[in-house]
C-alpha atoms as a PDB file:
ATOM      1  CA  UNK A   1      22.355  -2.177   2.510  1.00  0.00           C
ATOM      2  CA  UNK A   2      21.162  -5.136   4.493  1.00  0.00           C
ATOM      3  CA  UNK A   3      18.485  -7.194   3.106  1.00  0.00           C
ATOM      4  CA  UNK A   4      15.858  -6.655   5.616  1.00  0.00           C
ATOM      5  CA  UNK A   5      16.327  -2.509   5.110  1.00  0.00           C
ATOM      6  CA  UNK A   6      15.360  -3.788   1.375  1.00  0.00           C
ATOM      7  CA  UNK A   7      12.316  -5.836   1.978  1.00  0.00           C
ATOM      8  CA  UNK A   8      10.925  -2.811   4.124  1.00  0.00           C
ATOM      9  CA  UNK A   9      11.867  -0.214   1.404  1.00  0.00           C
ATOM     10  CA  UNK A  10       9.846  -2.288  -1.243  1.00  0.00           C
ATOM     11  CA  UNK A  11       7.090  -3.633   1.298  1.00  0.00           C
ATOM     12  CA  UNK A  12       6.766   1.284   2.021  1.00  0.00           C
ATOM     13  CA  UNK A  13       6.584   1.507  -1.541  1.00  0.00           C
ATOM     14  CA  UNK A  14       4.099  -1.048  -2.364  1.00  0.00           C
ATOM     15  CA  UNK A  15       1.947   0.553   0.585  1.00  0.00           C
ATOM     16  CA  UNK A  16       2.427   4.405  -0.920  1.00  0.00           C
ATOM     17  CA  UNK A  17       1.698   2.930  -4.393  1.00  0.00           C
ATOM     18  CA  UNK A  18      -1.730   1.372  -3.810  1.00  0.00           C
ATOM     19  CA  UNK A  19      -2.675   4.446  -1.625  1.00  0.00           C
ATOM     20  CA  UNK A  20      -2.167   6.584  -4.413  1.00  0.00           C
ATOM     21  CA  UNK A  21      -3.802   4.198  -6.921  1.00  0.00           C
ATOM     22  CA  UNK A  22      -6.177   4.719  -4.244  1.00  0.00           C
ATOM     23  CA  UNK A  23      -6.527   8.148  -3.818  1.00  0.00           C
ATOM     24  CA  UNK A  24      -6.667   9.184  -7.628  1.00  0.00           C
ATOM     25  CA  UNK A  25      -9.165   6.805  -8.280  1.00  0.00           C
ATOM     26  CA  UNK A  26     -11.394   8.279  -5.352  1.00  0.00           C
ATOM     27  CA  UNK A  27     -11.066  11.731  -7.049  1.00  0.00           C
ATOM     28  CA  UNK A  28     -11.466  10.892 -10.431  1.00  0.00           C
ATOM     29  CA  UNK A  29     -15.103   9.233  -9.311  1.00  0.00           C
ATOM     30  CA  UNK A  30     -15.667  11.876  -7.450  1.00  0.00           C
ATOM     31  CA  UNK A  31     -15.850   9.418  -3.780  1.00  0.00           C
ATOM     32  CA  UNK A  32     -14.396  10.769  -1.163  1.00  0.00           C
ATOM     33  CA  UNK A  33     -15.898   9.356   1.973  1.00  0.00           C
ATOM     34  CA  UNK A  34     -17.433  11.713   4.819  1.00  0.00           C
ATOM     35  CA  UNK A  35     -15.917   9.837   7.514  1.00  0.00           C
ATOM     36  CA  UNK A  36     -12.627   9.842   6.229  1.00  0.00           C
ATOM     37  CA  UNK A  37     -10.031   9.475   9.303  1.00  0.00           C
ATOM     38  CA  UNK A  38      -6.771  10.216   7.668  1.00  0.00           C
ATOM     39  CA  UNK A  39      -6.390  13.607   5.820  1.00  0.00           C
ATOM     40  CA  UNK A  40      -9.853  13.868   4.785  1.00  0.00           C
ATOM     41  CA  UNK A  41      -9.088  11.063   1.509  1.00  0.00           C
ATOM     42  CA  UNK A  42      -8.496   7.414   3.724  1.00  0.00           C
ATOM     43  CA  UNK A  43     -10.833   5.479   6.104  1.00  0.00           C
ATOM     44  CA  UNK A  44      -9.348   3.066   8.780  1.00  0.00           C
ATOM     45  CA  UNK A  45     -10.214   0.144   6.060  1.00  0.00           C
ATOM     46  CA  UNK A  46      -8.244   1.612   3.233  1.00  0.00           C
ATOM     47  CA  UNK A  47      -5.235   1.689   5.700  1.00  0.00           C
ATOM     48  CA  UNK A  48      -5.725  -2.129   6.181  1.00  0.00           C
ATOM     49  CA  UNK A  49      -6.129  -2.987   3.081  1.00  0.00           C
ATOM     50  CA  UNK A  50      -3.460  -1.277   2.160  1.00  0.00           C
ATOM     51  CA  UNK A  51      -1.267  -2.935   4.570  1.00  0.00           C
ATOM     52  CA  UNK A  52      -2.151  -6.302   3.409  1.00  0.00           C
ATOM     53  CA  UNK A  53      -1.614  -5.869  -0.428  1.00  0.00           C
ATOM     54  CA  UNK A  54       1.870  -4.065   0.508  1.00  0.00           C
ATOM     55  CA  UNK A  55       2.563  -7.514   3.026  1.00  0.00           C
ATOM     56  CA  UNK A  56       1.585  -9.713  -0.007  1.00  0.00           C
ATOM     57  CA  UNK A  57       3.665  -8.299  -2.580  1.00  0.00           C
ATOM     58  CA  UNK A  58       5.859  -7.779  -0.726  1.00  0.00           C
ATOM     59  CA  UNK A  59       6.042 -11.575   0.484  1.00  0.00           C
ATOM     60  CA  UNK A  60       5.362 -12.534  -2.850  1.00  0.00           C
ATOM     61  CA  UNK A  61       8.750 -10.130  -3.736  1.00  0.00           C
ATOM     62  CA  UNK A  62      10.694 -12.194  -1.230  1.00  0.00           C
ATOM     63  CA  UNK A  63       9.887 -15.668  -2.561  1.00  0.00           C
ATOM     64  CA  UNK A  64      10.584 -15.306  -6.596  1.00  0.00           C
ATOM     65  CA  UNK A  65      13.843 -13.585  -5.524  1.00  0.00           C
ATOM     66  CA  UNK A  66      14.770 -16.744  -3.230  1.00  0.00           C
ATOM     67  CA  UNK A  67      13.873 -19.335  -6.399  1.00  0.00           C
ATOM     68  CA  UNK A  68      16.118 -17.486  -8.660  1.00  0.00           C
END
């Protein structure tokens, strides 16, 4: 498998990682927002945000492997 296919693999799992971090912490506190766009549980900024920390690690991922 190609190295690219690799970053993307780890750069989906960081993103389904925080959303579930994300999602059981909303329903242990009991805050699930009204306006939720995305299966009743995510708003449009939890996507986002999301999508950044998964960039970042990810990015951060690709760096400490290249100093090794």
């Amino acid at each position: 498998m190609s190295t690219g296919v690799k970053n993307i693999l780890f750069g989906l799992s960081a993103f389904i990682i925080f959303m579930l971090i994300s999602l059981v912490l909303k329903l242990v506190s009991n805050r699930i927002p009204e306006n939720a766009d995305y299966f009743g549980l995510f708003t449009n900024s939890d996507i986002l945000i999301g999508l950044m920390v998964a960039i970042l690690v990810t990015f951060t991922h690709i760096r400490r492997k290249n100093l090794k």
